[in-house]
PDB file of N, CA and C in Angstrom:
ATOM      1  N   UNK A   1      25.860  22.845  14.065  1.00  0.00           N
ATOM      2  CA  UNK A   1      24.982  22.230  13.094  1.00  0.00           C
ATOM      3  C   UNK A   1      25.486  22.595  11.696  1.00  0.00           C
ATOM      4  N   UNK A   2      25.985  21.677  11.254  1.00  0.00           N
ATOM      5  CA  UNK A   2      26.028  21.896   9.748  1.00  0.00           C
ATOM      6  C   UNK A   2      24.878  21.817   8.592  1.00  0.00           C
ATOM      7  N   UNK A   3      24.874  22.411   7.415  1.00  0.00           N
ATOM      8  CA  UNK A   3      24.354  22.779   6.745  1.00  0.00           C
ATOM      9  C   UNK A   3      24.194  24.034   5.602  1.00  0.00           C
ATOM     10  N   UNK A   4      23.195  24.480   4.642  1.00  0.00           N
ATOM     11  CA  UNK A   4      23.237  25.637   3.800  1.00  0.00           C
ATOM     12  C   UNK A   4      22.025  26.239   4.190  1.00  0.00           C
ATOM     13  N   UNK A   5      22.272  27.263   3.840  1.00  0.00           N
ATOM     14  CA  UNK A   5      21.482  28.451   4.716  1.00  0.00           C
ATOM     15  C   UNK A   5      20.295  28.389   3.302  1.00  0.00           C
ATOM     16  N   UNK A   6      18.989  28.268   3.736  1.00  0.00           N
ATOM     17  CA  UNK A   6      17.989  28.229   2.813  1.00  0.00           C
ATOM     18  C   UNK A   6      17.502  29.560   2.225  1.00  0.00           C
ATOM     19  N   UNK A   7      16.662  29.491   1.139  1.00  0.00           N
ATOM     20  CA  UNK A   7      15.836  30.465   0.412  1.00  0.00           C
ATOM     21  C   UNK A   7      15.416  31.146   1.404  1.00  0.00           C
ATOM     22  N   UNK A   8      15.377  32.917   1.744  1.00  0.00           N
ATOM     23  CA  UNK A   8      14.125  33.335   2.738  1.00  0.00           C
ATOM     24  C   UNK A   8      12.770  33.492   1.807  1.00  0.00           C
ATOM     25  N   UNK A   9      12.384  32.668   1.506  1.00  0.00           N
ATOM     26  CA  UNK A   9      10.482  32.106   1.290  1.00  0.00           C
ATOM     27  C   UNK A   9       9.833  33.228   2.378  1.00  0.00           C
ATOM     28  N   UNK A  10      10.213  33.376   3.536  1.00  0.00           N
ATOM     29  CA  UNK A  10       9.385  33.500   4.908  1.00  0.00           C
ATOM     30  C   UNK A  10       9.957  34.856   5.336  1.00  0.00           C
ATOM     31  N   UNK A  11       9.748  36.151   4.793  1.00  0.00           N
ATOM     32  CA  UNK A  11       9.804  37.232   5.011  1.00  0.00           C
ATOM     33  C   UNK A  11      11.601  37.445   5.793  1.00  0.00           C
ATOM     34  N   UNK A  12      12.160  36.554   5.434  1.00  0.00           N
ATOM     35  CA  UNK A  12      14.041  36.994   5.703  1.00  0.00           C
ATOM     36  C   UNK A  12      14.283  35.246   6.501  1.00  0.00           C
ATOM     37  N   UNK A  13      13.543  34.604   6.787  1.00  0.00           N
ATOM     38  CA  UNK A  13      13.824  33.845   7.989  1.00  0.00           C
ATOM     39  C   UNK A  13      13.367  32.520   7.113  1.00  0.00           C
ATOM     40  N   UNK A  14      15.022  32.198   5.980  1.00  0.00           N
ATOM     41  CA  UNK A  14      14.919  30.947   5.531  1.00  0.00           C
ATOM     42  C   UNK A  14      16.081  29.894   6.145  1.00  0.00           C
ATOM     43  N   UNK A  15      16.507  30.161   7.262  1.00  0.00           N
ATOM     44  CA  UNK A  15      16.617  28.785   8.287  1.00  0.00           C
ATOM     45  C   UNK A  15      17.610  27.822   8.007  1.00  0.00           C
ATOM     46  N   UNK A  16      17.952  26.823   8.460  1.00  0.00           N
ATOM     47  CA  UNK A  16      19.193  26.072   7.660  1.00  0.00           C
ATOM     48  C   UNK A  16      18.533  24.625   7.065  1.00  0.00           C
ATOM     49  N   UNK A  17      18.919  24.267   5.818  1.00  0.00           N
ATOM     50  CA  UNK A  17      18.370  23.151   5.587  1.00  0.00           C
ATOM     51  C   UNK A  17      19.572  22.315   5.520  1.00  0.00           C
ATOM     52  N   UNK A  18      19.756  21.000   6.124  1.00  0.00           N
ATOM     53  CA  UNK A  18      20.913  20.271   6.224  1.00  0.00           C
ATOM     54  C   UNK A  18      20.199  18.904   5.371  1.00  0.00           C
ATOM     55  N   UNK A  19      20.736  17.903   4.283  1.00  0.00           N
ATOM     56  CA  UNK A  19      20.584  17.040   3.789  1.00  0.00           C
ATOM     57  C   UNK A  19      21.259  15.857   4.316  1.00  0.00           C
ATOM     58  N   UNK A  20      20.679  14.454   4.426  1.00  0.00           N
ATOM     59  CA  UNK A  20      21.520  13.387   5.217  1.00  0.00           C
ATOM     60  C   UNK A  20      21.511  12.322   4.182  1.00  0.00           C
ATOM     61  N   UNK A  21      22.225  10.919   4.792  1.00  0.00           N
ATOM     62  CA  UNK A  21      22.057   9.896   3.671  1.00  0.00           C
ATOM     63  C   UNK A  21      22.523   9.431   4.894  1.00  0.00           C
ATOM     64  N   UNK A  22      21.691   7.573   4.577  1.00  0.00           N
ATOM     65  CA  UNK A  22      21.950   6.304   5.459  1.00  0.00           C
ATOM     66  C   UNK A  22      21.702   5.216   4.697  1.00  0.00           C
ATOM     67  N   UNK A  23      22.722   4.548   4.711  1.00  0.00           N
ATOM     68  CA  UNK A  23      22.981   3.179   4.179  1.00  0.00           C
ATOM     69  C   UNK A  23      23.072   1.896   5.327  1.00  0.00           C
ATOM     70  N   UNK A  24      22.292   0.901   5.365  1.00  0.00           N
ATOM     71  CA  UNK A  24      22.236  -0.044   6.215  1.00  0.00           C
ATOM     72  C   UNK A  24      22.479  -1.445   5.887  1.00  0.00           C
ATOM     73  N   UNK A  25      23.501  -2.456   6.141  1.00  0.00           N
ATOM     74  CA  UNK A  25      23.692  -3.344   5.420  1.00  0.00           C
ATOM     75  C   UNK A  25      23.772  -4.450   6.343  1.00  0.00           C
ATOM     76  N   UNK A  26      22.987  -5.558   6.101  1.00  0.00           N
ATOM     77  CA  UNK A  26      23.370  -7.081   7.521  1.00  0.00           C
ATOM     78  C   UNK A  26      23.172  -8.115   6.289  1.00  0.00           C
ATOM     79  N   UNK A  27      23.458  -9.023   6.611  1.00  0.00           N
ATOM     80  CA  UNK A  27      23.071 -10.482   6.015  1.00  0.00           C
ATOM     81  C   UNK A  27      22.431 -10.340   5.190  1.00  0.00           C
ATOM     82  N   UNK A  28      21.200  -9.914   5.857  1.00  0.00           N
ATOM     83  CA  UNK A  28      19.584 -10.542   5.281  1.00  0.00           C
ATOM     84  C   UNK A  28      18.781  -9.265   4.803  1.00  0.00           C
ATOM     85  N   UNK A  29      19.269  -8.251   4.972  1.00  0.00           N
ATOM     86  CA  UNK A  29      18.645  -6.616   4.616  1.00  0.00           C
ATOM     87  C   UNK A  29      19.331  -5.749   4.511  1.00  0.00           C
ATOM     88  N   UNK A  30      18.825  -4.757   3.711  1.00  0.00           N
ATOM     89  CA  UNK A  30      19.005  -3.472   3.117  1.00  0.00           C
ATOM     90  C   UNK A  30      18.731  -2.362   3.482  1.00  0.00           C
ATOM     91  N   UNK A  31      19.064  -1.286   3.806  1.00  0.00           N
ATOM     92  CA  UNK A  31      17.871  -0.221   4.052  1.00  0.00           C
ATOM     93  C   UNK A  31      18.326   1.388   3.679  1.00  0.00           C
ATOM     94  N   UNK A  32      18.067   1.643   2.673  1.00  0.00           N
ATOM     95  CA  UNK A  32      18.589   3.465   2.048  1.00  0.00           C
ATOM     96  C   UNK A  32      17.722   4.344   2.879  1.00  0.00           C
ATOM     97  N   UNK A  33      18.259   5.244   3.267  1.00  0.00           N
ATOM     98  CA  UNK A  33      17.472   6.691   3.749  1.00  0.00           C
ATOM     99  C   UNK A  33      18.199   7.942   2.998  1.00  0.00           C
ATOM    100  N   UNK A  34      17.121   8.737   2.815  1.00  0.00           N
ATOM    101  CA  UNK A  34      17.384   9.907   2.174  1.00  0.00           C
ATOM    102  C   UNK A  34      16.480  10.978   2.547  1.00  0.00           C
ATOM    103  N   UNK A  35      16.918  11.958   2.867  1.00  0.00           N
ATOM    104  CA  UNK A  35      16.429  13.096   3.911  1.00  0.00           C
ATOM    105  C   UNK A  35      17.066  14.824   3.801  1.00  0.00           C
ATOM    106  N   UNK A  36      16.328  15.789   4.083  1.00  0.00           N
ATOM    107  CA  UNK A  36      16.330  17.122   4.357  1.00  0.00           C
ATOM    108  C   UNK A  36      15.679  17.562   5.889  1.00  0.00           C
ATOM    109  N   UNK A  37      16.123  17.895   6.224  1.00  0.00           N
ATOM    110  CA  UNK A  37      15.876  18.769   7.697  1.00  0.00           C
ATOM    111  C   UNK A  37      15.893  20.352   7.593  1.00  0.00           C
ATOM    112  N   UNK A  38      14.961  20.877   7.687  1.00  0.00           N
ATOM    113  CA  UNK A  38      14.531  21.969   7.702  1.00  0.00           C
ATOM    114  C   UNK A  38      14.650  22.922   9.221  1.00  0.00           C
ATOM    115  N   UNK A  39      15.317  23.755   9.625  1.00  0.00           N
ATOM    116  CA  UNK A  39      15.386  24.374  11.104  1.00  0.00           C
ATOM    117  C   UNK A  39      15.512  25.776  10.623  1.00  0.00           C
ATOM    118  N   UNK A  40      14.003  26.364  11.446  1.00  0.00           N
ATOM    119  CA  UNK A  40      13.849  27.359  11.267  1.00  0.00           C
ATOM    120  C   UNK A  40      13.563  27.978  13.122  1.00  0.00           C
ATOM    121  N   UNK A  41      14.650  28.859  12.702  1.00  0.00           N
ATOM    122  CA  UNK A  41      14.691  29.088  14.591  1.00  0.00           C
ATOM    123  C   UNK A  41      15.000  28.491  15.627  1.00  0.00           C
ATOM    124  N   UNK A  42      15.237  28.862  16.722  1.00  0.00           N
ATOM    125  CA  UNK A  42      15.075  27.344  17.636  1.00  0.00           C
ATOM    126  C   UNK A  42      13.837  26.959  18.017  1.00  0.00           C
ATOM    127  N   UNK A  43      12.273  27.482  17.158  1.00  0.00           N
ATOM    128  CA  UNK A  43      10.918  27.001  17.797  1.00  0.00           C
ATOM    129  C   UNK A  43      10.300  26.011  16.580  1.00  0.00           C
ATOM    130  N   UNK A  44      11.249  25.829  15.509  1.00  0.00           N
ATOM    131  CA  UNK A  44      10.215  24.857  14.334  1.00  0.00           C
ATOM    132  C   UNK A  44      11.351  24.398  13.119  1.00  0.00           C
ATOM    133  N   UNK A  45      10.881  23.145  13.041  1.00  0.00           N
ATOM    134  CA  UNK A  45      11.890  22.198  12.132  1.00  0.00           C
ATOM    135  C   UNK A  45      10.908  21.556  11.403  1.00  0.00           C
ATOM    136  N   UNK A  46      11.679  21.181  10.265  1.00  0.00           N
ATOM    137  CA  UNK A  46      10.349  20.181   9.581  1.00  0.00           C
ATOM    138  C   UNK A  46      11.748  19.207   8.681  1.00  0.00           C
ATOM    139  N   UNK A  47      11.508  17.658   8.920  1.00  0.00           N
ATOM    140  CA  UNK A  47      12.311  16.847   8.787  1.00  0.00           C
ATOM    141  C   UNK A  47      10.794  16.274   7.822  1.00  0.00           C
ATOM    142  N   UNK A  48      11.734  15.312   6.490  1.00  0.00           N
ATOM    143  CA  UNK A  48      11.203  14.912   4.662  1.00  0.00           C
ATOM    144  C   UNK A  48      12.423  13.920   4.992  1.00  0.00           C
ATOM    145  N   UNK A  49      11.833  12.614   5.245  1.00  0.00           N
ATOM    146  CA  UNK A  49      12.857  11.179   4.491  1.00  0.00           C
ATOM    147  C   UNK A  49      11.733  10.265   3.634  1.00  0.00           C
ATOM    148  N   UNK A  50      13.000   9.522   3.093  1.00  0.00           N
ATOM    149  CA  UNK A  50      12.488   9.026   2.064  1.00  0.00           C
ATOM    150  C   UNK A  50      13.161   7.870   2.113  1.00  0.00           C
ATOM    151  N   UNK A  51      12.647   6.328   2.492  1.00  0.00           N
ATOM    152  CA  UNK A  51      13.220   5.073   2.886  1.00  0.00           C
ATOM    153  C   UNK A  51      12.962   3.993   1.903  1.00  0.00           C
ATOM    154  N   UNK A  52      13.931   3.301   2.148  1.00  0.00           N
ATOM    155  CA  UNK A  52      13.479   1.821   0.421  1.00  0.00           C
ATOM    156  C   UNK A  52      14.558   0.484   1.875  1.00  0.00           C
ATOM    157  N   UNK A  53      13.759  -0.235   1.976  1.00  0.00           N
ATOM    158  CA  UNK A  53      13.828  -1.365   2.880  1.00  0.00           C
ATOM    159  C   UNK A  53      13.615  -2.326   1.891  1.00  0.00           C
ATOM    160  N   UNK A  54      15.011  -3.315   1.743  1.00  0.00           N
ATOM    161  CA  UNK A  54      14.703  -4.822   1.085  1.00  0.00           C
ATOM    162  C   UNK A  54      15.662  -6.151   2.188  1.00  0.00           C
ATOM    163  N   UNK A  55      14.371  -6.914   2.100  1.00  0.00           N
ATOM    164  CA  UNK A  55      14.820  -7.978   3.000  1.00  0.00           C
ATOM    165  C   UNK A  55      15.011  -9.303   2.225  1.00  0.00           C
ATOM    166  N   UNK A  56      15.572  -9.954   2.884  1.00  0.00           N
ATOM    167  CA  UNK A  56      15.495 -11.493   1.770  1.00  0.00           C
ATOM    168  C   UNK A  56      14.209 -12.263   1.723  1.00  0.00           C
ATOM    169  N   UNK A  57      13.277 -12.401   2.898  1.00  0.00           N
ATOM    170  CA  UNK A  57      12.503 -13.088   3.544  1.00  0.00           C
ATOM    171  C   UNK A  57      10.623 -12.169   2.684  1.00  0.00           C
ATOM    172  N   UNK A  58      10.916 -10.861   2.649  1.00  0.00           N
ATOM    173  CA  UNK A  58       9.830 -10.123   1.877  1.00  0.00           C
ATOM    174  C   UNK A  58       9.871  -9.095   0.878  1.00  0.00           C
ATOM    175  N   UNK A  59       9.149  -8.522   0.535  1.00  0.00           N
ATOM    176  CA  UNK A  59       9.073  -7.740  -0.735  1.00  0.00           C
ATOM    177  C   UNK A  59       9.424  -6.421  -0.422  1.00  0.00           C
ATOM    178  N   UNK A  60      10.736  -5.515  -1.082  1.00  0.00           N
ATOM    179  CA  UNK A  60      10.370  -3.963  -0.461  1.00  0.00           C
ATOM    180  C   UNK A  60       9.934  -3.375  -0.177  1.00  0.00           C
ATOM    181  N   UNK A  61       9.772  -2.560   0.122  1.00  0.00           N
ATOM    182  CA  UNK A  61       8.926  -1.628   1.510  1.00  0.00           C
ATOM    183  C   UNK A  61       9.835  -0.214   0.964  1.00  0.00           C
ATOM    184  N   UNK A  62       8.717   0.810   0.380  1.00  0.00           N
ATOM    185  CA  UNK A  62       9.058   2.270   0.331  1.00  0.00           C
ATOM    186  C   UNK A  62       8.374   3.055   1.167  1.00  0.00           C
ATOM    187  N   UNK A  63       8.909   4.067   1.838  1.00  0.00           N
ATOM    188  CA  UNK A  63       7.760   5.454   2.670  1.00  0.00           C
ATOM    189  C   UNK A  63       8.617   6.571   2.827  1.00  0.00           C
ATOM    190  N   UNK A  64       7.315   7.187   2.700  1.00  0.00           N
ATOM    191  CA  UNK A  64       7.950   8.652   2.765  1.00  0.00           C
ATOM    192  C   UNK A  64       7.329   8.943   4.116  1.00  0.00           C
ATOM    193  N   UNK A  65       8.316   9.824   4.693  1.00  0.00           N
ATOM    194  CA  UNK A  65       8.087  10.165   6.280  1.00  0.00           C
ATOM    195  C   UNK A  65       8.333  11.933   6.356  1.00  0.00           C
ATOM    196  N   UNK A  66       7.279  12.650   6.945  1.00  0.00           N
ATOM    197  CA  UNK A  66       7.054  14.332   6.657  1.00  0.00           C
ATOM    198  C   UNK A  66       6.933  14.268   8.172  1.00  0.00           C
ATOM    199  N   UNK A  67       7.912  15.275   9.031  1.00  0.00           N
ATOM    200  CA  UNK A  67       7.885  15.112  10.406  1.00  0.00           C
ATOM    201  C   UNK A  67       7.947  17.085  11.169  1.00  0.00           C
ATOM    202  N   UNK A  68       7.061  17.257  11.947  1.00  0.00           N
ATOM    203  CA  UNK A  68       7.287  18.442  11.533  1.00  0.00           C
ATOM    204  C   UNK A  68       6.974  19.045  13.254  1.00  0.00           C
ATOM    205  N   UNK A  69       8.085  20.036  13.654  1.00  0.00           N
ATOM    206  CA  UNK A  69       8.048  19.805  15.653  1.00  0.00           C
ATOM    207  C   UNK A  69       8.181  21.320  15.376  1.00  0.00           C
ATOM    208  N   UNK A  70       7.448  21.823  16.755  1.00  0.00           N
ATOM    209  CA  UNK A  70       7.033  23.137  17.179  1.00  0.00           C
ATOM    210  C   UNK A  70       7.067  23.129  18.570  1.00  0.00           C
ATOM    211  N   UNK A  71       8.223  24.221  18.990  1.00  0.00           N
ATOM    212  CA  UNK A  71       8.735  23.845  20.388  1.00  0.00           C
ATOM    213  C   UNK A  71       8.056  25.156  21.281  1.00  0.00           C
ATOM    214  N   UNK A  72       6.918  25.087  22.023  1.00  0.00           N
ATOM    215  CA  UNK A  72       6.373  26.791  22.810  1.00  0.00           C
ATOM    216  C   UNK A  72       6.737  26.449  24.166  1.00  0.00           C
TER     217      UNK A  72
END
């Protein structure tokens, strides 16, 4: 897993945060992603994207997506 080793915020155990980028291109649409992934341990991650969707047919479309998994 690539990535930079984060701030320890959390008493020594600041985890790796890896940053991504996605570009999507067809005919008729667009679609940017922009993102951080957060992995702390192998029991908890917390994944932050941030999407901008343009189509020919409708009006852009922005969301932010906060995703956050806890493995017991």
């Amino acid at each position: 897993m690539n990535g930079f080793t984060a701030p320890n915020w959390l008493g020594g155990r600041g985890g790796l945060l890896t940053p991504y980028t996605e570009m999507t291109l067809t005919d008729d649409s667009r679609r940017y992603r922009l993102g951080l992934q957060w992995q702390l341990g192998k029991r908890f991650s917390l994944d932050l994207t941030g999407e901008h969707t343009e189509t020919d047919s409708s009006t852009p479309t922005d969301s932010i997506l906060l995703k956050g998994e806890l493995r017991f």
